[in-house]
Protein backbone atom coordinates (compact mmCIF):
# COMPACT_ATOMS: atom_id res chain seq x y z
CA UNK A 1 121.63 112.33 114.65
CA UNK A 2 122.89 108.51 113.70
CA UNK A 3 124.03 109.44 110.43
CA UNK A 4 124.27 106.68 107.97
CA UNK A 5 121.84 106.15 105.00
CA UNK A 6 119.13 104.19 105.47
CA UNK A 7 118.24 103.77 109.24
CA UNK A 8 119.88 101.89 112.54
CA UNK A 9 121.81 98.49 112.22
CA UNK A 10 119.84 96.09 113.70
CA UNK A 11 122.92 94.97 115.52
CA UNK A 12 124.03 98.05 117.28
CA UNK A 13 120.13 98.98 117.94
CA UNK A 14 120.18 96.28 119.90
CA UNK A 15 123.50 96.74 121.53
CA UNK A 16 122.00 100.36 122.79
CA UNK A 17 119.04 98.27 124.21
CA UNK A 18 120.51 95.97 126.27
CA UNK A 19 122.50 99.25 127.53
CA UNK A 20 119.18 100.80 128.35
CA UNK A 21 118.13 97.52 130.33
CA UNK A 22 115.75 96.29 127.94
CA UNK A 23 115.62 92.70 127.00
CA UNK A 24 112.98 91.99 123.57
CA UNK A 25 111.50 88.51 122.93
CA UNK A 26 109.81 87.12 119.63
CA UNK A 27 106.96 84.71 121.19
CA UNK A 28 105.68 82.22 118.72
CA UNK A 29 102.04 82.88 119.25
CA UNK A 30 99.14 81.12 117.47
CA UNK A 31 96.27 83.36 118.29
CA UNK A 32 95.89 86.69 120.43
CA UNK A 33 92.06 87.27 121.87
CA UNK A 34 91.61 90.94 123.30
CA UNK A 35 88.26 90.32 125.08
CA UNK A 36 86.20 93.52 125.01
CA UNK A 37 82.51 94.13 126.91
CA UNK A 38 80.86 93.89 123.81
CA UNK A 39 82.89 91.78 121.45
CA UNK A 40 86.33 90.17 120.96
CA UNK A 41 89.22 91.41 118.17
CA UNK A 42 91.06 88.18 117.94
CA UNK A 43 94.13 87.77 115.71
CA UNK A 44 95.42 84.52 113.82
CA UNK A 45 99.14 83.92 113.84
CA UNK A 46 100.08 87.65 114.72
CA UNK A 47 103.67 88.65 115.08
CA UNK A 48 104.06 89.49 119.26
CA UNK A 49 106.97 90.89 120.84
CA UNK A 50 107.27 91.34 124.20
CA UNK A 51 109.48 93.96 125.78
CA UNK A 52 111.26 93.79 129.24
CA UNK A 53 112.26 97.19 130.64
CA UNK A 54 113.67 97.33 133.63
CA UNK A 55 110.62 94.88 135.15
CA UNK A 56 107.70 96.27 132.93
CA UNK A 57 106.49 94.49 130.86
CA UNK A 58 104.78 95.10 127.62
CA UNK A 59 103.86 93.17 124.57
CA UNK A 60 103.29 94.80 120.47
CA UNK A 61 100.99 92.63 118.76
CA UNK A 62 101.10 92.96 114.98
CA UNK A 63 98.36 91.47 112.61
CA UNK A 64 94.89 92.21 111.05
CA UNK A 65 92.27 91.36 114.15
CA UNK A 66 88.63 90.00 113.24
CA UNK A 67 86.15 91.11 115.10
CA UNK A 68 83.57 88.65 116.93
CA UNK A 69 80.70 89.20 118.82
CA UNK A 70 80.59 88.19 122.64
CA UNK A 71 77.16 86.26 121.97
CA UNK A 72 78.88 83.82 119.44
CA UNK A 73 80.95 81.70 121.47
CA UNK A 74 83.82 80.24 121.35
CA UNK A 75 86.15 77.26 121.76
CA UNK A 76 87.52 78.96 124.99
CA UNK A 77 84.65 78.19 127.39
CA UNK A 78 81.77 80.42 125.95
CA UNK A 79 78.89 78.47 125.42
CA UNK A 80 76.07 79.46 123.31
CA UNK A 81 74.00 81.53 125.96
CA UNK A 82 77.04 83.94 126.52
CA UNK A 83 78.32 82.21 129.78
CA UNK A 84 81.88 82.52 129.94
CA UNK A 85 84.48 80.22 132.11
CA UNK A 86 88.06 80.85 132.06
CA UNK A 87 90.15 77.80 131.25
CA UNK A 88 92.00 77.53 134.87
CA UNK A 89 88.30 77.76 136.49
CA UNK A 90 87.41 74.44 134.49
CA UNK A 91 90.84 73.32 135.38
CA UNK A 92 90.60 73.72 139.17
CA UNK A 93 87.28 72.37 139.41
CA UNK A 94 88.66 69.22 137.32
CA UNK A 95 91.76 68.88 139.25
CA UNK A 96 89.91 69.07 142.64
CA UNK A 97 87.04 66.27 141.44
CA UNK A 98 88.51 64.24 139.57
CA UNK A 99 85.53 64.94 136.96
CA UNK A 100 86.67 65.70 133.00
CA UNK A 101 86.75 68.60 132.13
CA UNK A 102 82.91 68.53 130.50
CA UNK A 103 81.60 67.62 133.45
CA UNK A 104 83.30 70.42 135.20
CA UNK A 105 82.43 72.98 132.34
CA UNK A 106 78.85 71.79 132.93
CA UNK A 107 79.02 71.80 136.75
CA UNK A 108 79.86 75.65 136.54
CA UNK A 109 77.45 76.91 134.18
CA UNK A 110 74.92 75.10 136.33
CA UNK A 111 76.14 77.17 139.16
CA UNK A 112 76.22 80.15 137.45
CA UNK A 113 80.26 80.20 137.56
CA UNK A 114 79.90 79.67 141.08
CA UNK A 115 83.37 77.50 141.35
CA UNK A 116 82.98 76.41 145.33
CA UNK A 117 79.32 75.19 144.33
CA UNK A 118 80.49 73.17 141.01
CA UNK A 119 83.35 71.72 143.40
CA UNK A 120 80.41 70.30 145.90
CA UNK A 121 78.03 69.43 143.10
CA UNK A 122 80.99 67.25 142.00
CA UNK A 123 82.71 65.79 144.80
């Protein structure tokens, strides 16, 4: 169907790409966290691509994942109890207080996550 003897040249599968509309990035990622209910597979220094076709996106992640349990915690917000805060939730409560972001990360998890109630503990 190619022809040839070992496979594609990289150089004209990429020229048929671009024909097809689709545009491929190498992203120079340090870690990739799939969060799960029950646990998280996170992967150290994977190799991610991500793929633009025609306005969908979609992103291969190669690498060996380690699994971690939910429970654990983890430098991302989790704190020892299991209570979760995304980054941009500590973020906008920081931002709109003025407080650092501990105090903000504390504010929440006394609110239960509750971000307009950490905002008026804080202000």
């Amino acid at each position: 169907m190619f022809g040839g003897g070992g496979g594609l040249d990289p150089r004209k599968m990429e020229q048929m790409m671009n024909q097809m509309g689709i545009d491929m990035d190498e992203l120079d990622a340090e870690e990739v966290i799939i969060r799960t209910a029950d646990h998280d597979l996170v992967f150290e220094s994977p190799d991610v691509t991500k793929m633009d076709a025609r306005g969908q996106e979609t992103f291969q992640i190669i690498g060996t994942p380690s699994e971690r349990d939910r429970s654990e915690g983890s430098a991302d917000g989790s704190s020892s109890d299991g209570a979760s805060f995304d980054a941009e939730d500590v973020d906008l409560v920081a931002t709109r207080t003025g407080a650092s972001e501990e105090d903000a990360r504390a504010a929440l998890e006394a609110n239960d996550g509750d971000l307009a109630a950490a905002v008026a503990e804080l202000e």
